[in-house]
Protein backbone atom coordinates (compact mmCIF):
# COMPACT_ATOMS: atom_id res chain seq x y z
CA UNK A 1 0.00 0.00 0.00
CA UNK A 2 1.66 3.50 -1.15
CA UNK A 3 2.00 5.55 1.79
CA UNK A 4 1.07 3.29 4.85
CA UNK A 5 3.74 2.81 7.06
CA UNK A 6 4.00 -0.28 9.46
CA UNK A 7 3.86 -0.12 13.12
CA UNK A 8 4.23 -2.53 16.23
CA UNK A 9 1.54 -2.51 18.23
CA UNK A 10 2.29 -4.62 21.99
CA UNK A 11 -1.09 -5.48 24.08
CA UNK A 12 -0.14 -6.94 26.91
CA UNK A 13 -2.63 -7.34 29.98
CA UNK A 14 -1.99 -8.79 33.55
CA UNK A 15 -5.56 -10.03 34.03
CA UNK A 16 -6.88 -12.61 31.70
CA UNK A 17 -10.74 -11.89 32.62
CA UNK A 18 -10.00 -7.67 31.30
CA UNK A 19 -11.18 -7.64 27.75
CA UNK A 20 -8.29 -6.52 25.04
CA UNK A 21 -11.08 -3.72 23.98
CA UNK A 22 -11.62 -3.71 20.06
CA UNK A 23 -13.27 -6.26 17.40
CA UNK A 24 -11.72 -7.54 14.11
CA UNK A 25 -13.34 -7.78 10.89
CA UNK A 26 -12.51 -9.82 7.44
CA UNK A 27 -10.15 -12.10 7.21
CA UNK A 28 -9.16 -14.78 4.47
CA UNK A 29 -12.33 -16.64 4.91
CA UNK A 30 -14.03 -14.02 3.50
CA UNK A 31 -11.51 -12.82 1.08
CA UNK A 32 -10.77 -8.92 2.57
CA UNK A 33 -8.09 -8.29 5.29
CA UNK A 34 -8.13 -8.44 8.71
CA UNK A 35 -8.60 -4.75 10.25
CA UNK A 36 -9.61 -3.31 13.49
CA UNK A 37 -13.59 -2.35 13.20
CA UNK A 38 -13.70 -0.65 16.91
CA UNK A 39 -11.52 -0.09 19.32
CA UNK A 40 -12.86 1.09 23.14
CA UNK A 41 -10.55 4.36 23.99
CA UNK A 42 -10.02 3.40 27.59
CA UNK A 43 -9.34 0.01 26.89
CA UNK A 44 -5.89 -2.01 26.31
CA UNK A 45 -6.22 -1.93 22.49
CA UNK A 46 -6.55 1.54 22.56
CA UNK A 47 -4.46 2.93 25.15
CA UNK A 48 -1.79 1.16 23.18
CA UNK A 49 -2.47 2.88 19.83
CA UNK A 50 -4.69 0.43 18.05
CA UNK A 51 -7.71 2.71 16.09
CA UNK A 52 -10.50 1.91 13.82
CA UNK A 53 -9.75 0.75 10.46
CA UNK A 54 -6.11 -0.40 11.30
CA UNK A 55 -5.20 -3.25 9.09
CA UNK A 56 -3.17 -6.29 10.96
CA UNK A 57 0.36 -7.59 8.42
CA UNK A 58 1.04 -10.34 11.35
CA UNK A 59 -0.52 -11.89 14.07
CA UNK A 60 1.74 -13.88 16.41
CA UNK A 61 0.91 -16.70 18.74
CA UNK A 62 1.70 -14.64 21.40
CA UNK A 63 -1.53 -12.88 22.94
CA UNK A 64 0.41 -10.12 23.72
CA UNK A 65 1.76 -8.80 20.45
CA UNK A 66 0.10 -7.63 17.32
CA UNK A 67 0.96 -5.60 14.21
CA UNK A 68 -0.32 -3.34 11.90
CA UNK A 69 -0.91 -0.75 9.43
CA UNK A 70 -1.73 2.20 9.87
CA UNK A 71 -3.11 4.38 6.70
CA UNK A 72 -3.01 8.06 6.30
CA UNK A 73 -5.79 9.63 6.67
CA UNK A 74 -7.90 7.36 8.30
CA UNK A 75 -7.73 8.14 11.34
């Protein structure tokens, strides 16, 4: 994508029963990619950066560390 640039995005939470805060949407199944559709503010997802419409290049195994895009102008 011309003008996206890639960012690191760590959630990490201590509590296992605190929700990481945002929903996902797409995915290969349905042929688009993975994004972010909403991301609580105040939550872990978002105090760490993550915002609507963020696209996701990797996941890992590791619950605690995600990646994505992030596109100019939308957000």
């Amino acid at each position: 994508m011309a003008g996206s640039e890639i960012t690191v995005c760590k959630l990490r939470r201590y509590d296992t029963g605190q929700p990481w805060g945002f929903k996902m949407q797409g995915g290969s199944e349905v042929g688009i990619p993975l994004q972010v559709a909403e991301v609580s503010p105040k939550s872990v997802a978002g105090k760490a950066g993550l915002q609507d419409g963020d696209l996701f290049a990797t996941l890992t195994k590791l619950t605690s560390l995600t990646s994505h895009i992030n596109t100019p102008g939308t957000r």
